[in-house]
Each structure stands twice: as structure tokens, then as C-alpha cells.
PDB file of N, CA and C in Angstrom:
ATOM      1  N   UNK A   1     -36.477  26.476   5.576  1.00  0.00           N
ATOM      2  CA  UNK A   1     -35.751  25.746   6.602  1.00  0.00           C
ATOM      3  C   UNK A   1     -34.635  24.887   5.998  1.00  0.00           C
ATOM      4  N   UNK A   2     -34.759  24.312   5.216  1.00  0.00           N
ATOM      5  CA  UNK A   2     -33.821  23.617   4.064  1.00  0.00           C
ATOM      6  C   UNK A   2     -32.940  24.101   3.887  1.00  0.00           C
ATOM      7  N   UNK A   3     -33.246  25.162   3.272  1.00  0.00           N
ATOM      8  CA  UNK A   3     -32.610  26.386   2.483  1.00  0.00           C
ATOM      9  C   UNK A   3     -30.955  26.459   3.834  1.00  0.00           C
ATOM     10  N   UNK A   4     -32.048  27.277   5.198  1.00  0.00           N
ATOM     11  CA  UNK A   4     -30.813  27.559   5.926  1.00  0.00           C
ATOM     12  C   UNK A   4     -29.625  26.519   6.529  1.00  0.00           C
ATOM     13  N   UNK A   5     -30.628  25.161   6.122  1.00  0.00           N
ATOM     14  CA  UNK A   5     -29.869  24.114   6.684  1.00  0.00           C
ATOM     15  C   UNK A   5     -28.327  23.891   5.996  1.00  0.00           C
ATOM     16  N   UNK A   6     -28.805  24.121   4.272  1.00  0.00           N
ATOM     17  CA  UNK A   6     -28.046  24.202   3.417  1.00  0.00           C
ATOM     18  C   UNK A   6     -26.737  25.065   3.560  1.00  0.00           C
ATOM     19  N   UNK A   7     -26.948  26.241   3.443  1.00  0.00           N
ATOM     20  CA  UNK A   7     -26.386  27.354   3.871  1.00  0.00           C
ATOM     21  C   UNK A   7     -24.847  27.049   5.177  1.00  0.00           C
ATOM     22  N   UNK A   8     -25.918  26.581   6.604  1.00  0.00           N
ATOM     23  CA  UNK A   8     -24.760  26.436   7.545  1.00  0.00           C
ATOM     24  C   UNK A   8     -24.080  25.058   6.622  1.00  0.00           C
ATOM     25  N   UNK A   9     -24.319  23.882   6.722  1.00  0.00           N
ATOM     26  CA  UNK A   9     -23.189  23.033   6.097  1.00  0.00           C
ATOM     27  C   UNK A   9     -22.637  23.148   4.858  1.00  0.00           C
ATOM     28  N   UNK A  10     -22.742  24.434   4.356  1.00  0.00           N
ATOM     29  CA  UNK A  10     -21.535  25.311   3.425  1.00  0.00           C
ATOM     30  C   UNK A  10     -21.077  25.575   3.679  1.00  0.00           C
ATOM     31  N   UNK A  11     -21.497  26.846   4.912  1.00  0.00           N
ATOM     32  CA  UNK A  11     -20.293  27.377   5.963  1.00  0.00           C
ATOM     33  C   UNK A  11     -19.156  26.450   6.906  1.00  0.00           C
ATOM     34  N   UNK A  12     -19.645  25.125   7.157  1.00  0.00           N
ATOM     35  CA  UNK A  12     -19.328  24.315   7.986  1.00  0.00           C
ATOM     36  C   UNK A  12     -17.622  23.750   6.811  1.00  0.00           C
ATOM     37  N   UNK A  13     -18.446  23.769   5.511  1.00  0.00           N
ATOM     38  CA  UNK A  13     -17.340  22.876   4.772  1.00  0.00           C
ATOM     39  C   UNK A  13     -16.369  24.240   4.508  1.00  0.00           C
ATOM     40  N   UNK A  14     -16.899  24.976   4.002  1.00  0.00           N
ATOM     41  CA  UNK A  14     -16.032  26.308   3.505  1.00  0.00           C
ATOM     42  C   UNK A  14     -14.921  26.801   4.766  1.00  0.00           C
ATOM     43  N   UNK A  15     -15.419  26.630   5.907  1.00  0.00           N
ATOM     44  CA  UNK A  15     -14.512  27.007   7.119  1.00  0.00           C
ATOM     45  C   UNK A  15     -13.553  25.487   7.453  1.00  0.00           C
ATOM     46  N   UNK A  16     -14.271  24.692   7.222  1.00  0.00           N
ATOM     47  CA  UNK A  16     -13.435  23.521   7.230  1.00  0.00           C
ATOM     48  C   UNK A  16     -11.971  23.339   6.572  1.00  0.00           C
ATOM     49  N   UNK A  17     -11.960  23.975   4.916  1.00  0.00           N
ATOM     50  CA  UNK A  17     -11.294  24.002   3.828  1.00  0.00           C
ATOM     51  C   UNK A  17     -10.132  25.057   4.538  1.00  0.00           C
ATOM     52  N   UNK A  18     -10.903  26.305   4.736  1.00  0.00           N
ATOM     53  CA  UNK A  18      -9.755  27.587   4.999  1.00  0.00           C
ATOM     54  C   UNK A  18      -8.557  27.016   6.634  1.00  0.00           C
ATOM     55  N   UNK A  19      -9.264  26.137   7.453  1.00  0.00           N
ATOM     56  CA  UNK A  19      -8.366  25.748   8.347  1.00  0.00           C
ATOM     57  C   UNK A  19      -7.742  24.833   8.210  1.00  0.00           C
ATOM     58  N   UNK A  20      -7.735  23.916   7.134  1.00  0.00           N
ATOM     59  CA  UNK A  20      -7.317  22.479   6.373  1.00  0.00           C
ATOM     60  C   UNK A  20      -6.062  23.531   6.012  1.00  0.00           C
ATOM     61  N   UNK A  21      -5.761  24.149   5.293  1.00  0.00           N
ATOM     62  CA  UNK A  21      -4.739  25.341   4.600  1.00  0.00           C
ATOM     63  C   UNK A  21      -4.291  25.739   5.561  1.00  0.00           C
ATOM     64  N   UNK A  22      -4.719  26.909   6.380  1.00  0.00           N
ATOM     65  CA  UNK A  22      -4.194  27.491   7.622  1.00  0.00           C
ATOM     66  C   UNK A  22      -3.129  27.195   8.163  1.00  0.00           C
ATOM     67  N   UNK A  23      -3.911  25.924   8.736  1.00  0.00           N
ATOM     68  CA  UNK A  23      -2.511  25.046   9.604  1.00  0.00           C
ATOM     69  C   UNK A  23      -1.906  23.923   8.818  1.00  0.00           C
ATOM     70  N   UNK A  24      -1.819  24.233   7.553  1.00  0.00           N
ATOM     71  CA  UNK A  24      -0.726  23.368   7.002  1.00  0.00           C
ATOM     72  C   UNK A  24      -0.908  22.128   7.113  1.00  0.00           C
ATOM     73  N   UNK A  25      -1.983  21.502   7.492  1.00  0.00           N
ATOM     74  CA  UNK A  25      -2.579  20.020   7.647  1.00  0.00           C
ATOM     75  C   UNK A  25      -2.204  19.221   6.510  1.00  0.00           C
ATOM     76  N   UNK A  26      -2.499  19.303   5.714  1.00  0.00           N
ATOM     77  CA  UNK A  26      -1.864  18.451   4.505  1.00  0.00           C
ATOM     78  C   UNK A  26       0.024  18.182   4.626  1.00  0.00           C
ATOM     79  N   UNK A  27       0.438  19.020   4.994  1.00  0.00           N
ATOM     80  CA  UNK A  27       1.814  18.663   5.653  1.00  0.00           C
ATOM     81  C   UNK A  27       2.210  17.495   5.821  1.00  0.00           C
ATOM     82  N   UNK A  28       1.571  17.222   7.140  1.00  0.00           N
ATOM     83  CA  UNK A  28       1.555  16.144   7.742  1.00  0.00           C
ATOM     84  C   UNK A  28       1.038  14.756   6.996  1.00  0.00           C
ATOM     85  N   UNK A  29       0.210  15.101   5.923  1.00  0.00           N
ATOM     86  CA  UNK A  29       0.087  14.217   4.924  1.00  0.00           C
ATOM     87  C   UNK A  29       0.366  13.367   4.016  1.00  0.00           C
ATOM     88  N   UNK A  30       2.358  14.483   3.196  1.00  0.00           N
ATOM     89  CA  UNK A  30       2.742  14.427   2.659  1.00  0.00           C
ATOM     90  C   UNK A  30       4.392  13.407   3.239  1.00  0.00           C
ATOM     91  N   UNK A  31       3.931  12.966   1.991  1.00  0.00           N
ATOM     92  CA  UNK A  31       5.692  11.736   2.373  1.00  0.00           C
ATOM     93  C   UNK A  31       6.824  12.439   1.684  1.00  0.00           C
ATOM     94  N   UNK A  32       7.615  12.839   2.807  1.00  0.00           N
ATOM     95  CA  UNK A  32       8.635  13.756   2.515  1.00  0.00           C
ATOM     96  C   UNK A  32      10.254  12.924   3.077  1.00  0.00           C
ATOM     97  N   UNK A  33       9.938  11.756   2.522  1.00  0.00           N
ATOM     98  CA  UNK A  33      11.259  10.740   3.026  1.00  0.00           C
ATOM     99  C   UNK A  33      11.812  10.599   1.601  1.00  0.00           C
ATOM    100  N   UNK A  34      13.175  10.363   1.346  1.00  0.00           N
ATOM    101  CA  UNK A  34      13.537  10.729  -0.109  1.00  0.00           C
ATOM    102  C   UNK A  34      13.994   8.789  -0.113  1.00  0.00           C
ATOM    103  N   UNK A  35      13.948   7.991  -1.293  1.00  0.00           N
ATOM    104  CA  UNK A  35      13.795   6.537  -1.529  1.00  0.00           C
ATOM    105  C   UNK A  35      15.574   6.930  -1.804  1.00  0.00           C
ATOM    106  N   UNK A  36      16.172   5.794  -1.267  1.00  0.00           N
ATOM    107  CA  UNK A  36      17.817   5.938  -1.855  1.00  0.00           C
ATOM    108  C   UNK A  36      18.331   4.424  -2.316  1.00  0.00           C
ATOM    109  N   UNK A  37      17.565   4.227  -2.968  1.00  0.00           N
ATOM    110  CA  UNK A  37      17.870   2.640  -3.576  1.00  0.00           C
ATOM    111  C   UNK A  37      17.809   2.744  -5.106  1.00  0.00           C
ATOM    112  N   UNK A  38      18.469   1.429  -6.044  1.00  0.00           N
ATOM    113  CA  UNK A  38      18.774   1.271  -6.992  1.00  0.00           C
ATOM    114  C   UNK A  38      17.688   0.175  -8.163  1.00  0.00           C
ATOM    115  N   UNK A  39      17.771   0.170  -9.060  1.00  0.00           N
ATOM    116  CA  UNK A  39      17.357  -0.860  -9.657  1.00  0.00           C
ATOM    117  C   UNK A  39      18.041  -1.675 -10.470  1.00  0.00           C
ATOM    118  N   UNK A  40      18.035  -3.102 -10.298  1.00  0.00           N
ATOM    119  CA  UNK A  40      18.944  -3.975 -10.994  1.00  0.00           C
ATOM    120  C   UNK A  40      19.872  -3.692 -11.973  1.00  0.00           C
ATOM    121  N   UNK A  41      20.810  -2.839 -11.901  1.00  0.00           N
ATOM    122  CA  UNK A  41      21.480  -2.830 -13.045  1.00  0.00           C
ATOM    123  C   UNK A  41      22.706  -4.003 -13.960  1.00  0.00           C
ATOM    124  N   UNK A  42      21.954  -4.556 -14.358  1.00  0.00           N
ATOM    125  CA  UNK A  42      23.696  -5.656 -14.632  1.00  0.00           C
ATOM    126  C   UNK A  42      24.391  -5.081 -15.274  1.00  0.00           C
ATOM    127  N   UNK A  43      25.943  -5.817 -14.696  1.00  0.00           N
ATOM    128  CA  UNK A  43      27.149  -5.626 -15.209  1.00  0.00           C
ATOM    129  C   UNK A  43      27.027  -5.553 -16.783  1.00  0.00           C
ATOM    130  N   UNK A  44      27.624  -4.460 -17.712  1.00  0.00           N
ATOM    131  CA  UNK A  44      27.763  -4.646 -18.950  1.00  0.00           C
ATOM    132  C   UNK A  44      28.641  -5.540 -19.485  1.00  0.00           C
ATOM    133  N   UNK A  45      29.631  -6.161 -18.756  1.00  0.00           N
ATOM    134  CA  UNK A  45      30.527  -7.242 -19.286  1.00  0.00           C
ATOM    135  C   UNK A  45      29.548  -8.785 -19.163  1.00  0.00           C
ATOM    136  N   UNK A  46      28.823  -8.846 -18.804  1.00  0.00           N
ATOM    137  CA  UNK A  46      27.767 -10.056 -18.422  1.00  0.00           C
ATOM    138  C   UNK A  46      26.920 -10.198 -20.240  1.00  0.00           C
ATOM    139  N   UNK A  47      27.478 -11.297 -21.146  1.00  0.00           N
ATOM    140  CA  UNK A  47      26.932 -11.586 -22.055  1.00  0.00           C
ATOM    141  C   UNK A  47      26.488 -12.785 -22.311  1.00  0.00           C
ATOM    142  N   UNK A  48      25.686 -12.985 -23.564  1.00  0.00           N
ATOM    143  CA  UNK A  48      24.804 -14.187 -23.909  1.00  0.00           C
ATOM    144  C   UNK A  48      26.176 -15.605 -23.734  1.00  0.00           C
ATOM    145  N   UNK A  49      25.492 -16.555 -23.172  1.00  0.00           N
ATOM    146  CA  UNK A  49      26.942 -18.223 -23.645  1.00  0.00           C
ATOM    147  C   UNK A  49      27.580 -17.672 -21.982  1.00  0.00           C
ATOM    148  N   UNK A  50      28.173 -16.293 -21.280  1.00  0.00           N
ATOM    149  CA  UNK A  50      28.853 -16.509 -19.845  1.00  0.00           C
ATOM    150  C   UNK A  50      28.225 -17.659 -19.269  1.00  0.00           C
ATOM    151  N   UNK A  51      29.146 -17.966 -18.742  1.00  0.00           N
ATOM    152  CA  UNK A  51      28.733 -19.231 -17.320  1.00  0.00           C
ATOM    153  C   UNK A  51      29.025 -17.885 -15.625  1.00  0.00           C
ATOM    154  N   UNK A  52      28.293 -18.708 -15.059  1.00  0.00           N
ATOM    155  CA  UNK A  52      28.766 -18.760 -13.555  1.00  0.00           C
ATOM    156  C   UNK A  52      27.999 -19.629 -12.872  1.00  0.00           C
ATOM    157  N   UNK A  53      28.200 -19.173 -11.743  1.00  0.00           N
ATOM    158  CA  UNK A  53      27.744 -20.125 -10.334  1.00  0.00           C
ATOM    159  C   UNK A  53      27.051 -19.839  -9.055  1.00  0.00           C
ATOM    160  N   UNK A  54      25.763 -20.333  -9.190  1.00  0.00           N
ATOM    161  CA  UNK A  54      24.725 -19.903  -8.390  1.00  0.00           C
ATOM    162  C   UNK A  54      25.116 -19.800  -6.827  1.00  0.00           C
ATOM    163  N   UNK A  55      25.159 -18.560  -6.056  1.00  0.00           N
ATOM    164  CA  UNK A  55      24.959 -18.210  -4.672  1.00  0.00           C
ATOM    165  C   UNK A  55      24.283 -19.020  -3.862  1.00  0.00           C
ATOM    166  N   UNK A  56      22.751 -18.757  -4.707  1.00  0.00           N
ATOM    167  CA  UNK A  56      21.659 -18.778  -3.657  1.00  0.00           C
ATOM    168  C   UNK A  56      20.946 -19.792  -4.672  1.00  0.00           C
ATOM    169  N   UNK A  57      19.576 -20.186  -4.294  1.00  0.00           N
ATOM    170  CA  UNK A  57      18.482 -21.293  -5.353  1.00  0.00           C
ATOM    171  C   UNK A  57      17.730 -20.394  -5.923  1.00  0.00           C
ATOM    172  N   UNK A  58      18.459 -20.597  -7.487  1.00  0.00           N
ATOM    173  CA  UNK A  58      16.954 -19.851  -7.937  1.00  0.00           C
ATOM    174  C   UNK A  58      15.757 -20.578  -8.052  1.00  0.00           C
ATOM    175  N   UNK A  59      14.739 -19.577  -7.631  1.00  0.00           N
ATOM    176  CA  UNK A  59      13.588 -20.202  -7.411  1.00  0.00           C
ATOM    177  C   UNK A  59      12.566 -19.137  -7.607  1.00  0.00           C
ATOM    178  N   UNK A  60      12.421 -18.775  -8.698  1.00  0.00           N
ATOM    179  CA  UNK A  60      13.245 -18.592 -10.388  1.00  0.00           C
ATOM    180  C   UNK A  60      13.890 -17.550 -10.020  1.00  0.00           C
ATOM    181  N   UNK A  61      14.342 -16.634  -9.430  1.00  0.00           N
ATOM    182  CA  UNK A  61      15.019 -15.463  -9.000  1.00  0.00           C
ATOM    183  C   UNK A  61      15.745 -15.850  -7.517  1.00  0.00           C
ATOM    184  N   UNK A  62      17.510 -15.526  -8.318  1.00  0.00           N
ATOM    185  CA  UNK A  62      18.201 -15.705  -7.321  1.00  0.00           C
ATOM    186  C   UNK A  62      20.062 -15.006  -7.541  1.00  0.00           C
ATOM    187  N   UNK A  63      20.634 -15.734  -6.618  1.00  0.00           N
ATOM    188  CA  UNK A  63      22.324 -14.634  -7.374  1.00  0.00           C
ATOM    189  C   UNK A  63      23.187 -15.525  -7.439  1.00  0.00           C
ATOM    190  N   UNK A  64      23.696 -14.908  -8.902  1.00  0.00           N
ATOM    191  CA  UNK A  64      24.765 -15.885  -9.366  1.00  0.00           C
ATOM    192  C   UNK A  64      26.024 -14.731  -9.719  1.00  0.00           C
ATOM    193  N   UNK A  65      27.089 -15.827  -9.646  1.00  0.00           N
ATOM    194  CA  UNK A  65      28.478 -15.136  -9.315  1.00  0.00           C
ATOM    195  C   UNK A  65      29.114 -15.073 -10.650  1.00  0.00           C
ATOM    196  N   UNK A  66      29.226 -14.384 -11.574  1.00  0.00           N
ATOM    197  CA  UNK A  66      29.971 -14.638 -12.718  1.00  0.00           C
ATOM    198  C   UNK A  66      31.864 -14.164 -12.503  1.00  0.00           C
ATOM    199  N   UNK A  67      32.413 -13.603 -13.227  1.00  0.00           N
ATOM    200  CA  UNK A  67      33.977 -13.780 -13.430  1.00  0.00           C
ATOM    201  C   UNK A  67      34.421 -12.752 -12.479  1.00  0.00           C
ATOM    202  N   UNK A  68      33.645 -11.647 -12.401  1.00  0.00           N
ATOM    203  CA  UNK A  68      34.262 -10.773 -11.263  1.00  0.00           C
ATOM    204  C   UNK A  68      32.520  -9.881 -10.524  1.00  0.00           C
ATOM    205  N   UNK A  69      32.083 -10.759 -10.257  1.00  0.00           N
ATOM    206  CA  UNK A  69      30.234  -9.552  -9.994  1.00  0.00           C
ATOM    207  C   UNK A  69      29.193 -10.538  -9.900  1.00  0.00           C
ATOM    208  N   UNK A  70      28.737 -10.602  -8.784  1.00  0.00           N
ATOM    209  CA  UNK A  70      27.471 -10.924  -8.533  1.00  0.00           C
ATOM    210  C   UNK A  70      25.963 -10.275  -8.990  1.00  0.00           C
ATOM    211  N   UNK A  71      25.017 -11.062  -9.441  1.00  0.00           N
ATOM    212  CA  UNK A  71      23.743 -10.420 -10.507  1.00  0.00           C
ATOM    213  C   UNK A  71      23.037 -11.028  -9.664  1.00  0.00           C
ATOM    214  N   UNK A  72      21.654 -10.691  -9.759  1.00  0.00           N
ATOM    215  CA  UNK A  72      20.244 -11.019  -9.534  1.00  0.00           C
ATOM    216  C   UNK A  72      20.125 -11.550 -11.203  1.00  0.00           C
ATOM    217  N   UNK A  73      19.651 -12.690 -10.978  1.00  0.00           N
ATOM    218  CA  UNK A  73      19.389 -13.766 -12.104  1.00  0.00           C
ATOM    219  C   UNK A  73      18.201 -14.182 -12.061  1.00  0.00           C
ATOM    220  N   UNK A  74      17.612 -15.251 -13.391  1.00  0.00           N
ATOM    221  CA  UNK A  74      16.190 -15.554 -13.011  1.00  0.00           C
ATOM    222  C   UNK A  74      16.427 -16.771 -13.845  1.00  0.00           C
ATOM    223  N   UNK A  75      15.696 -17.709 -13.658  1.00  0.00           N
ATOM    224  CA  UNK A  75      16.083 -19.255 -14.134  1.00  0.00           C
ATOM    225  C   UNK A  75      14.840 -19.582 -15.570  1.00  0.00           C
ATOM    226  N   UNK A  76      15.514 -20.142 -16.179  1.00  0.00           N
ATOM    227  CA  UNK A  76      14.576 -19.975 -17.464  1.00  0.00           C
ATOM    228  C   UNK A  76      13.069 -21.216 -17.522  1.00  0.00           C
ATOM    229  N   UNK A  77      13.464 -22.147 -17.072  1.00  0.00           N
ATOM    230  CA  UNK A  77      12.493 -22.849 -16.545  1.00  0.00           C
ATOM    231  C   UNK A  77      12.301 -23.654 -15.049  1.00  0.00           C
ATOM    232  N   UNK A  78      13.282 -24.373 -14.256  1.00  0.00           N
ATOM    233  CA  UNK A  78      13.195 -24.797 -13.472  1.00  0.00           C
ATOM    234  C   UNK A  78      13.979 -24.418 -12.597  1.00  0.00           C
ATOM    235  N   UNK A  79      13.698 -24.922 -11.231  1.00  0.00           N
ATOM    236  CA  UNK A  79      14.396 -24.465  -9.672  1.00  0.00           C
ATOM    237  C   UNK A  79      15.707 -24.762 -10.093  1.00  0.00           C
ATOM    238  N   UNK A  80      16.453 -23.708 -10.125  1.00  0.00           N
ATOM    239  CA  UNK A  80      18.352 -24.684 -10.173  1.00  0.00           C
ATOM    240  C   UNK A  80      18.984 -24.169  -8.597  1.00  0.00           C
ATOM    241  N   UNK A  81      18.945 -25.705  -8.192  1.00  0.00           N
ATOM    242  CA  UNK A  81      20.335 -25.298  -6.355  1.00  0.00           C
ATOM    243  C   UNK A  81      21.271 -24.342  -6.945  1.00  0.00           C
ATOM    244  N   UNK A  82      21.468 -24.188  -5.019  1.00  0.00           N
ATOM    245  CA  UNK A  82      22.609 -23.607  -5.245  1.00  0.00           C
ATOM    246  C   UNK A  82      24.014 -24.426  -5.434  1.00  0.00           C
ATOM    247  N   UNK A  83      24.937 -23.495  -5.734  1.00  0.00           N
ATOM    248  CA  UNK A  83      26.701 -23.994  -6.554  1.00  0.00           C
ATOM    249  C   UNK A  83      26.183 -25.043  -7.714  1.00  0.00           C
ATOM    250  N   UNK A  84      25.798 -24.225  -8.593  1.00  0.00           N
ATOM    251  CA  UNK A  84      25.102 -24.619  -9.919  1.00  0.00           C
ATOM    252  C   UNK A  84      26.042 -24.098 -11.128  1.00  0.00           C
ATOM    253  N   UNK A  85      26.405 -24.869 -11.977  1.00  0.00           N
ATOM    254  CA  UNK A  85      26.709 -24.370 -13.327  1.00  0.00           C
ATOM    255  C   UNK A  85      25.699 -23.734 -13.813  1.00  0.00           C
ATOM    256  N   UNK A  86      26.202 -22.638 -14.113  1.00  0.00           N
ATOM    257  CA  UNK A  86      24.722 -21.650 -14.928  1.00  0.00           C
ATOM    258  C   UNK A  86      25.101 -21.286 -16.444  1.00  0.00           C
ATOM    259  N   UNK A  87      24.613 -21.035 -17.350  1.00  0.00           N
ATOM    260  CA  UNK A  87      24.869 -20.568 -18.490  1.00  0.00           C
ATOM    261  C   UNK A  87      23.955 -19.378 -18.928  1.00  0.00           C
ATOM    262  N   UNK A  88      24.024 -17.791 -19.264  1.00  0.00           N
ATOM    263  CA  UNK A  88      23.212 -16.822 -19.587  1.00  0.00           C
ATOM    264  C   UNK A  88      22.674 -17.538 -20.841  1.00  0.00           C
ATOM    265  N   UNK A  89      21.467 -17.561 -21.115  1.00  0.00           N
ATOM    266  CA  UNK A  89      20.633 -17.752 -22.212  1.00  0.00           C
ATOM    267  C   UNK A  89      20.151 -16.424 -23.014  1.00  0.00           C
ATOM    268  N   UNK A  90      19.821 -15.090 -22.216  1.00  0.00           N
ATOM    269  CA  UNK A  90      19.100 -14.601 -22.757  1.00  0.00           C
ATOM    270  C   UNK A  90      19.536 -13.208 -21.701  1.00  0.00           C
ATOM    271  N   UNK A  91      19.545 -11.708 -22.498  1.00  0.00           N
ATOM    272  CA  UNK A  91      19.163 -10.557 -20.716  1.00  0.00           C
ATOM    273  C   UNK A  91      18.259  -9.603 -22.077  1.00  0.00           C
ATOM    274  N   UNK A  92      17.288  -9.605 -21.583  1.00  0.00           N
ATOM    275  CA  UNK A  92      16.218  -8.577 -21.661  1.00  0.00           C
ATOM    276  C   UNK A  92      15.888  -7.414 -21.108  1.00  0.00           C
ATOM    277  N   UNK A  93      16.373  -6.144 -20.958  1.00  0.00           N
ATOM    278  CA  UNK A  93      16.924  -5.126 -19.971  1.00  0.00           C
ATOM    279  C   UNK A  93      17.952  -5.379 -18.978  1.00  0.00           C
ATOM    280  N   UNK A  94      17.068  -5.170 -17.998  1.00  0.00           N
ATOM    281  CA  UNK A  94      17.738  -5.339 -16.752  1.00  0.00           C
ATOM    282  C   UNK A  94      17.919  -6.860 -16.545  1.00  0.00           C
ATOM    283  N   UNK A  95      16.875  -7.788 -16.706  1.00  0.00           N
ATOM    284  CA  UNK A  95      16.791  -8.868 -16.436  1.00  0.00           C
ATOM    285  C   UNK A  95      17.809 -10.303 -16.952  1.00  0.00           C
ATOM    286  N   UNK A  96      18.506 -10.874 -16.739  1.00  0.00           N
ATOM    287  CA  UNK A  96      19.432 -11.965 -16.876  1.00  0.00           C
ATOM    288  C   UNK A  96      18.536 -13.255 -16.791  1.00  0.00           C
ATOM    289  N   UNK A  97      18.447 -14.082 -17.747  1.00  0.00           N
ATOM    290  CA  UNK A  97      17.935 -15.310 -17.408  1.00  0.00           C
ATOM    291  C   UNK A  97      18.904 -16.556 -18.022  1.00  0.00           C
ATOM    292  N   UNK A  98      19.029 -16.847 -17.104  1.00  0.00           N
ATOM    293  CA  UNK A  98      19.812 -18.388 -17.352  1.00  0.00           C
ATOM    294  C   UNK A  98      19.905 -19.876 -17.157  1.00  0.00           C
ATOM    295  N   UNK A  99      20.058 -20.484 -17.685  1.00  0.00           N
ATOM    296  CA  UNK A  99      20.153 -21.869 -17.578  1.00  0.00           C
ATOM    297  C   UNK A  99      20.771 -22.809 -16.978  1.00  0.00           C
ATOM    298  N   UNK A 100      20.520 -24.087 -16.631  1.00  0.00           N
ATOM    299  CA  UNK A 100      21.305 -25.114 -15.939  1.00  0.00           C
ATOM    300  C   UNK A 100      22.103 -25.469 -16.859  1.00  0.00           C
ATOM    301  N   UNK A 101      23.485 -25.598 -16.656  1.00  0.00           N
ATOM    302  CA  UNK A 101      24.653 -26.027 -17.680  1.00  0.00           C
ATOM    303  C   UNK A 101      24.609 -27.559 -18.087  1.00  0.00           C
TER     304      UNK A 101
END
């Protein structure tokens, strides 16, 4: 009795599987939206000692305006307002971190 019990909920999963395929169900599963965005790239003219002038508050991530280009910046220790003298201290990849002047 086991045995046949066994048996049908094989059949149950095995027929389950072949109509999962069939109708393309997983389809509907799949995220088929394509992402069209960027990642921080800073300006290559943006070097160690530039100044500019904060947009927005960093708080520790925020945008500052240098000589011709706005960056996503990050503040090296404390909240700096905005229309701030900034000074680049440091860019570690992508990342820009700078200082209160």
C-alpha cells in the first residue's frame, strides 16, 4: 500500500515537471527587463589638492561641483553644508573623498 502510494506521488511530481516545461512557466519567472544605468564614474581631470563646492550636504555622501562637472563625493569625516569649500583628499576607484577647506 505504501509502495503504491509512493508510486502515484512520483507520477504526480514527474507530470508536474513535464507541464512546468510544456507551458513555458518558468517564463513568466524570468526577469527579462534589461538595467540601463551607470556606475559612478568620476571625471578623470578630478585630482588629489582640487577644490570645489558642495551642491548638496554631505552627509557623508553628497555632490560637489568642481571646475567644469559635478561628482558624487563622500566627506572624510564630518557632515560638511552645503556651498562648502571642499578640498579632494583622497579617490579610491570610483570613490572621491574630500574635505572641509
Amino acid at each position: 500500500m505504501l509502495t503504491l502510494w509512493l508510486i502515484i506521488i512520483l507520477l504526480f511530481i514527474i507530470i508536474g515537471i513535464l507541464l512546468f516545461f510544456r507551458f513555458n512557466t518558468w517564463k513568466s519567472l524570468m526577469l527579462e527587463t534589461e538595467i540601463y544605468s551607470k556606475v559612478n564614474i568620476p571625471d578623470e581631470n578630478i585630482l588629489v589638492g582640487m577644490e570645489g563646492r558642495t551642491i548638496s550636504r554631505l552627509a557623508p555622501a553628497g555632490k560637489v561641483f568642481f571646475e567644469n562637472s559635478t561628482e558624487e563625493v563622500f566627506s572624510q569625516h564630518d557632515f560638511i553644508d552645503e556651498n562648502q569649500v571642499v578640498v579632494v583628499t583622497k579617490i579610491e576607484g570610483s570613490k572621491i573623498i574630500v574635505k572641509l577647506k
